[in-house]
Protein backbone atom coordinates (compact mmCIF):
# COMPACT_ATOMS: atom_id res chain seq x y z
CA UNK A 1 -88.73 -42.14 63.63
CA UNK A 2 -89.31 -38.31 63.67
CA UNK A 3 -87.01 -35.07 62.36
CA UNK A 4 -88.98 -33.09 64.83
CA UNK A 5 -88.14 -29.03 65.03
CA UNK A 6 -89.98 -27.67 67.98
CA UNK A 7 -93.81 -28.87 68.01
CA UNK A 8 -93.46 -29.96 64.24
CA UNK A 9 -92.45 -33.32 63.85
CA UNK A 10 -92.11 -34.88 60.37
CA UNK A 11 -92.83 -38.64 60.73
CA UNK A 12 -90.85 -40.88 58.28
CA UNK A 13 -89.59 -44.97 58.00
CA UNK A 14 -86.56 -46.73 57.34
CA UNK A 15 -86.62 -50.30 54.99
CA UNK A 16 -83.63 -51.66 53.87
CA UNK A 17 -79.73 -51.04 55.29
CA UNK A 18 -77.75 -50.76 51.85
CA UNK A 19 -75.44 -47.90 50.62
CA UNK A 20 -77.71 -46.21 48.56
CA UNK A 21 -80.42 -43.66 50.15
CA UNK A 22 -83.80 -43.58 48.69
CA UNK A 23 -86.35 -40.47 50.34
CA UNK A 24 -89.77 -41.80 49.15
CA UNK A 25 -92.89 -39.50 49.57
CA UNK A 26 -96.36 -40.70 49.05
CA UNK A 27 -99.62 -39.43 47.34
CA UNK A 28 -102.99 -38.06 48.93
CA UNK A 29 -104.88 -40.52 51.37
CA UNK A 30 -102.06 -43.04 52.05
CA UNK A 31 -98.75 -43.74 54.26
CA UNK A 32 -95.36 -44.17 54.31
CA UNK A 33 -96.40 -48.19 54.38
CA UNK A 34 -97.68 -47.73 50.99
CA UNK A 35 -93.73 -48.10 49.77
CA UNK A 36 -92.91 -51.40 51.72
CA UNK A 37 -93.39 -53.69 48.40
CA UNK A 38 -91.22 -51.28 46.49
CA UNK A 39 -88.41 -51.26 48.93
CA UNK A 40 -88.20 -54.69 48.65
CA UNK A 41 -88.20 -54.58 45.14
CA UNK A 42 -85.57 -51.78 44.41
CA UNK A 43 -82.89 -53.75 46.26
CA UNK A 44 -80.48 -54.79 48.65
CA UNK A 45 -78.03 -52.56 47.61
CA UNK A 46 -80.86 -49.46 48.70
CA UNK A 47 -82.17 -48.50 52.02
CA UNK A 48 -85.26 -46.32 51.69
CA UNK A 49 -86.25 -43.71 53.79
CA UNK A 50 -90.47 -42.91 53.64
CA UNK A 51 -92.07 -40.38 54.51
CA UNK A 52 -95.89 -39.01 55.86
CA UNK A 53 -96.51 -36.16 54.10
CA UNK A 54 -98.10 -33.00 56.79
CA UNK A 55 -101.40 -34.10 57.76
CA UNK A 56 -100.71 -37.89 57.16
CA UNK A 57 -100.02 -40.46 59.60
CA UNK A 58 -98.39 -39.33 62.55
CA UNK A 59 -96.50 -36.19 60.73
CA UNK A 60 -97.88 -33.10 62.22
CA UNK A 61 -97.21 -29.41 62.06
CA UNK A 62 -97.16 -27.11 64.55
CA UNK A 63 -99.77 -24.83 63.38
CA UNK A 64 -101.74 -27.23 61.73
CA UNK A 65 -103.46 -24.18 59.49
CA UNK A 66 -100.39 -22.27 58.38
CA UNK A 67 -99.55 -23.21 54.26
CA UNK A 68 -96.28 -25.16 54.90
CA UNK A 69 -93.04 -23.29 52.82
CA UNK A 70 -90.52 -24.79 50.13
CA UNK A 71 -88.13 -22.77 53.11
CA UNK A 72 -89.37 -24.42 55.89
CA UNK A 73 -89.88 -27.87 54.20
CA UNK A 74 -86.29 -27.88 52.78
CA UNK A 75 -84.92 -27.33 56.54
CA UNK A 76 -86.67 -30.22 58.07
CA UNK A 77 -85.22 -32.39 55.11
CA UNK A 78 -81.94 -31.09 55.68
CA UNK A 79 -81.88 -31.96 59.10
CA UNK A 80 -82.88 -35.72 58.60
CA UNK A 81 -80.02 -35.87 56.20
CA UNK A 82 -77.80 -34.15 58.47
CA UNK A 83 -78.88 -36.44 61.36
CA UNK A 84 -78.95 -39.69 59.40
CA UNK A 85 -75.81 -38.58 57.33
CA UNK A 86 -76.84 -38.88 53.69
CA UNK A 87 -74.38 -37.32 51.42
CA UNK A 88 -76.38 -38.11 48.23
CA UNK A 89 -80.15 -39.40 47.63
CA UNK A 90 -82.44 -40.50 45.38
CA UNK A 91 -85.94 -39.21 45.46
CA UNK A 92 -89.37 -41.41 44.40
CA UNK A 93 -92.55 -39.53 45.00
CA UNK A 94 -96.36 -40.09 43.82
CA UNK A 95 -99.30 -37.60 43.21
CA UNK A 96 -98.92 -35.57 45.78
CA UNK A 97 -95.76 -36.35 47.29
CA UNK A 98 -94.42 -34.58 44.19
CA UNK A 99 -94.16 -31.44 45.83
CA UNK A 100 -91.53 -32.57 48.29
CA UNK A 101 -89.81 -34.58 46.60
CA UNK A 102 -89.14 -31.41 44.09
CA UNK A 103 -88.69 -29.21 46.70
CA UNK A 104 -86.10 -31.61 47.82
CA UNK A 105 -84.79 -31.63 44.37
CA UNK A 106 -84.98 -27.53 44.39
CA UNK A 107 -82.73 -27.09 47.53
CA UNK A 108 -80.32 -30.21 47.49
CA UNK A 109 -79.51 -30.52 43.64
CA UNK A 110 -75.95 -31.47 43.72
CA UNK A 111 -76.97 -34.22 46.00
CA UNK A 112 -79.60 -35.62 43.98
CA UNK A 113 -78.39 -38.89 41.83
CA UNK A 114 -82.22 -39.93 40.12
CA UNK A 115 -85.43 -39.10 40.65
CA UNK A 116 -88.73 -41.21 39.48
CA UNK A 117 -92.04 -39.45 39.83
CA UNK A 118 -95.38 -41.07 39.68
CA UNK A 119 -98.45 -39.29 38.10
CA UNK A 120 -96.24 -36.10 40.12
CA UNK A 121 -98.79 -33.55 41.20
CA UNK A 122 -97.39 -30.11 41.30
CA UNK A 123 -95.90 -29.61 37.77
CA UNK A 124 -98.86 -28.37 36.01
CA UNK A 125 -101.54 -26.59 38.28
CA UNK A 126 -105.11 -28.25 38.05
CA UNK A 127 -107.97 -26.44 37.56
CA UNK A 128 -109.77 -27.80 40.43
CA UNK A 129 -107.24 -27.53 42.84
CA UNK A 130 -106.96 -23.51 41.71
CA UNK A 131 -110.15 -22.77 42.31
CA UNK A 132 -110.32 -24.43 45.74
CA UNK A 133 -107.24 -23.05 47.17
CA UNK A 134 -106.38 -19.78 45.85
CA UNK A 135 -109.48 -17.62 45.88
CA UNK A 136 -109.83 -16.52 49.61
CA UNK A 137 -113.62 -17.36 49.55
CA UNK A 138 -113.68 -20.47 47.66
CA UNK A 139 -110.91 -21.86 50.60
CA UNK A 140 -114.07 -20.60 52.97
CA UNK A 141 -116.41 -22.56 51.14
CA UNK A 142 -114.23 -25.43 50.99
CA UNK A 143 -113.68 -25.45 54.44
CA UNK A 144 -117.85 -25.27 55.67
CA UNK A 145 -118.07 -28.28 53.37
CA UNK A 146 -115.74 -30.01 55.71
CA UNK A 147 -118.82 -30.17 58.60
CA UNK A 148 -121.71 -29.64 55.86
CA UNK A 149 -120.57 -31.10 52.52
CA UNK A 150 -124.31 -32.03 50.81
CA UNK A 151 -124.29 -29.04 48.60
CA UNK A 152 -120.62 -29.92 47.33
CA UNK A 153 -121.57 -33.19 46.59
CA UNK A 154 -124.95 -31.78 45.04
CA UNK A 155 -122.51 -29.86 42.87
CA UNK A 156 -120.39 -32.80 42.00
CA UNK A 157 -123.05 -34.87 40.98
CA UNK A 158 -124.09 -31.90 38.78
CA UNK A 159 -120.99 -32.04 37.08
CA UNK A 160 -121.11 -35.73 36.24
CA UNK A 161 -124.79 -35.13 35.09
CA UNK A 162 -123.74 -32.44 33.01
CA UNK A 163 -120.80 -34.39 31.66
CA UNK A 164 -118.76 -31.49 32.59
CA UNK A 165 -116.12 -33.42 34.40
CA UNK A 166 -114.87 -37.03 34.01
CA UNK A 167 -117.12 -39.48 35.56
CA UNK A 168 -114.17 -41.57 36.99
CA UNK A 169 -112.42 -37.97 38.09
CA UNK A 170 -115.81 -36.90 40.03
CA UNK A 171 -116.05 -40.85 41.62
CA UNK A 172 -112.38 -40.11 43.00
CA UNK A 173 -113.46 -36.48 44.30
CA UNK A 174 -116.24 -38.37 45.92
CA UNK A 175 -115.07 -41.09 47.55
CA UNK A 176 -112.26 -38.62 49.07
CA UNK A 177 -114.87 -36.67 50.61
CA UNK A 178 -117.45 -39.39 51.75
CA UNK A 179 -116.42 -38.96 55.94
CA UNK A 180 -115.29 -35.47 57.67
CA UNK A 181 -111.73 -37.13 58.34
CA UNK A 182 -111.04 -37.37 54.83
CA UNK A 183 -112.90 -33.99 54.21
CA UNK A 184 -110.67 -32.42 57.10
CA UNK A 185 -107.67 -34.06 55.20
CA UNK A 186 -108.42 -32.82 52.03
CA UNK A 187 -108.92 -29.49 53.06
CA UNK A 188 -105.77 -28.97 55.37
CA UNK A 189 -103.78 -30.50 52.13
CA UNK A 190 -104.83 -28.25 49.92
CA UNK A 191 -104.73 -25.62 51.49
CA UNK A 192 -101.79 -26.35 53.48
CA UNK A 193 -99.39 -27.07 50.16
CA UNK A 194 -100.78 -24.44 48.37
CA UNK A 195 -97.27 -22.81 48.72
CA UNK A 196 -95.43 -25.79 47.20
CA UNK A 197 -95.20 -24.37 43.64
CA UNK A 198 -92.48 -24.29 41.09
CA UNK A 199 -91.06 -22.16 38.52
CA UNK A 200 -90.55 -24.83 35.63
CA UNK A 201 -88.25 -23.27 33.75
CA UNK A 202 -86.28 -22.58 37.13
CA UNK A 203 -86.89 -26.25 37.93
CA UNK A 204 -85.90 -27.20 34.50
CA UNK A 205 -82.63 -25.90 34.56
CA UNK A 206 -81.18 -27.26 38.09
CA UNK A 207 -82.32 -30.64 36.93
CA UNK A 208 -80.62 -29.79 33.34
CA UNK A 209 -77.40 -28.58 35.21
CA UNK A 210 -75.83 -32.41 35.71
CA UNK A 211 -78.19 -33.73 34.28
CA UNK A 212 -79.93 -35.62 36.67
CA UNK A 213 -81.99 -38.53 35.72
CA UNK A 214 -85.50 -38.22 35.88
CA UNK A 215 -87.87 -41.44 35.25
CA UNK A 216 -91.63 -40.29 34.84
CA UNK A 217 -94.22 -43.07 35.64
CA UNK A 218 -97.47 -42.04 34.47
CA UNK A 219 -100.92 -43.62 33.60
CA UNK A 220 -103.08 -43.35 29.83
CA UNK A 221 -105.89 -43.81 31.91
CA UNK A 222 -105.18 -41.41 34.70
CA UNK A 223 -107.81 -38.68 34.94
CA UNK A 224 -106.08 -36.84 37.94
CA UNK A 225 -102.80 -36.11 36.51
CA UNK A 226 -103.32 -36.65 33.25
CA UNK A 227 -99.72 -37.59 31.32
CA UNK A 228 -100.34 -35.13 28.17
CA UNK A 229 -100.53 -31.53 30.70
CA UNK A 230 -97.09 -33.33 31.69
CA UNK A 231 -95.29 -33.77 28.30
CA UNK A 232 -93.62 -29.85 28.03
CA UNK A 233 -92.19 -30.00 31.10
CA UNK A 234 -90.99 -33.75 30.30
CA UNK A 235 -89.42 -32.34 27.11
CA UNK A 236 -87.32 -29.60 28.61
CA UNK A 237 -85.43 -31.34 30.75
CA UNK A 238 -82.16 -33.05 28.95
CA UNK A 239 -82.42 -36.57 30.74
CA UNK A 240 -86.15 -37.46 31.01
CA UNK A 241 -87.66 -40.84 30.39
CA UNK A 242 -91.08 -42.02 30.53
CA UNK A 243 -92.93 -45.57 30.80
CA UNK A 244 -96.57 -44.77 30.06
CA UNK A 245 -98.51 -47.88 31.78
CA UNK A 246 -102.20 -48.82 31.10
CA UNK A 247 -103.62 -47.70 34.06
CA UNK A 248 -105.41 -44.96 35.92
CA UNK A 249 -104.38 -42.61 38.71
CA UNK A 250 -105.44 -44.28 42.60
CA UNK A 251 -103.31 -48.04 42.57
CA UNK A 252 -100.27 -46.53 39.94
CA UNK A 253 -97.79 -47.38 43.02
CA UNK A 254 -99.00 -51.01 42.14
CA UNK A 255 -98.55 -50.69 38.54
CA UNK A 256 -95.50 -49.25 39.14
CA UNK A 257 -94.16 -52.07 41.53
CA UNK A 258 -95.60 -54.49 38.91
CA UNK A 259 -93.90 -52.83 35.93
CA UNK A 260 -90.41 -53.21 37.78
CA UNK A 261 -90.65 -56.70 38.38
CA UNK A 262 -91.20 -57.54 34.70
CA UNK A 263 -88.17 -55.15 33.84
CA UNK A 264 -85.69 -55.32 36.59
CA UNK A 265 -82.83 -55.20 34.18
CA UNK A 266 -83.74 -51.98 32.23
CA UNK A 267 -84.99 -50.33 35.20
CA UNK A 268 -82.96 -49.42 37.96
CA UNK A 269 -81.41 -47.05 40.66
């Protein structure tokens, strides 16, 4: 199923037929499949509705190299509620999928009833992430390393030599740049969300209005989004709760899924 505007055509599945709407968005390098086993697990009572991010699966923009807009993002989402007629949602993002799922929360807060974010990219900026996307010549040289990337790697194994970055954080940049798909990926996500940004005391406050419920999932382990850069924004919103599992940053979904079958009585929509 697609909410398709023109030649853009945001590509997005249905599990589930109960009463309560669930818009799931996933992290960098996977699929909407990636949230089958938590459908399942979240209920019969919840149908939920996910989501390939731009540049995922069959999702696909219609210029694939213009920086997609909170604007423009928040109209295709409001037309798939529109055309599916959800009143009210719940949203469930990880990593990456973050950034819509806030957005979402950002444009539709009075029909938001609970939010849980895994390891959510998007709250606190990463250094890395700057440097690749918002200098206008480190984008360039991020984008010859798509066809030529030896001299990025050269530099990444520099880094890991040096012990400048975290060895497990450089094997992660590595193995997401090991063919020129996932290169190409990388670099049309980065640069293409690079717009997706929030002002968190802005943010803060919407969420604050209700309050709405927000459940953080986050890793000790996890050297991507590591949970302490997460912890001020945690602490200013007035209904936040966090399980802290003992795991890193790539299979959290499964930790996750894992978590709420040992606790399906404290944990639920």
């Amino acid at each position: 199923m697609f909410v398709e505007a023109g030649r853009t055509r945001l590509h997005y599945q249905r599990y589930g037929t109960g009463p309560r709407a669930v818009l799931a968005f996933h992290g960098y390098g996977q699929g909407e499949g990636h949230w089958r086993g938590m459908a399942a697990i979240l209920g019969s009572d919840v149908t939920l509705y996910a989501f390939d991010l731009f540049y995922h699966g069959p999702s696909q923009l219609a210029k694939a190299d213009a920086p997609l807009t909170k604007k423009r993002l928040s109209e295709l989402l409001g037309q798939f509620l529109e055309e599916n007629d959800v009143q009210s949602f719940g949203l469930l993002a990880f990593s990456m999928g973050a950034k819509y799922a806030l957005t979402a929360a950002e444009y539709f807060p009075e029909r938001v009833e609970q939010i849980w974010l895994i390891a959510p990219d998007g709250i606190r900026t990463q250094f890395w992430y700057s440097l690749a996307t918002y200098p206008p010549w480190m984008r360039g040289v991020l984008g010859r390393a798509v066809l030529r990337p030896q001299r990025l790697l050269r530099f990444l194994d520099v880094l890991q030599e040096r012990r400048l970055v975290n060895t497990n954080l450089v094997r992660f940049a590595q193995w997401q740049l090991d063919s020129r798909e996932k290169r190409l990926r990388v670099y049309r996500s980065w640069v293409g969300f690079r717009k997706l940004v929030f002002d968190l005391k802005h943010l803060a406050a919407i969420l604050n209005r209700r309050p709405t419920p927000v459940t953080f999932f986050l890793g000790k382990h996890d050297r991507v989004i590591p949970h302490a850069g997460l912890q001020e924004f945690i602490r200013s919103l007035t209904n936040a709760h966090t399980v802290l599992l003992d795991a890193g940053h790539a299979g959290l979904i499964y930790d996750v899924a894992a978590y709420l079958r040992r606790h399906s009585e404290e944990v639920r929509w």
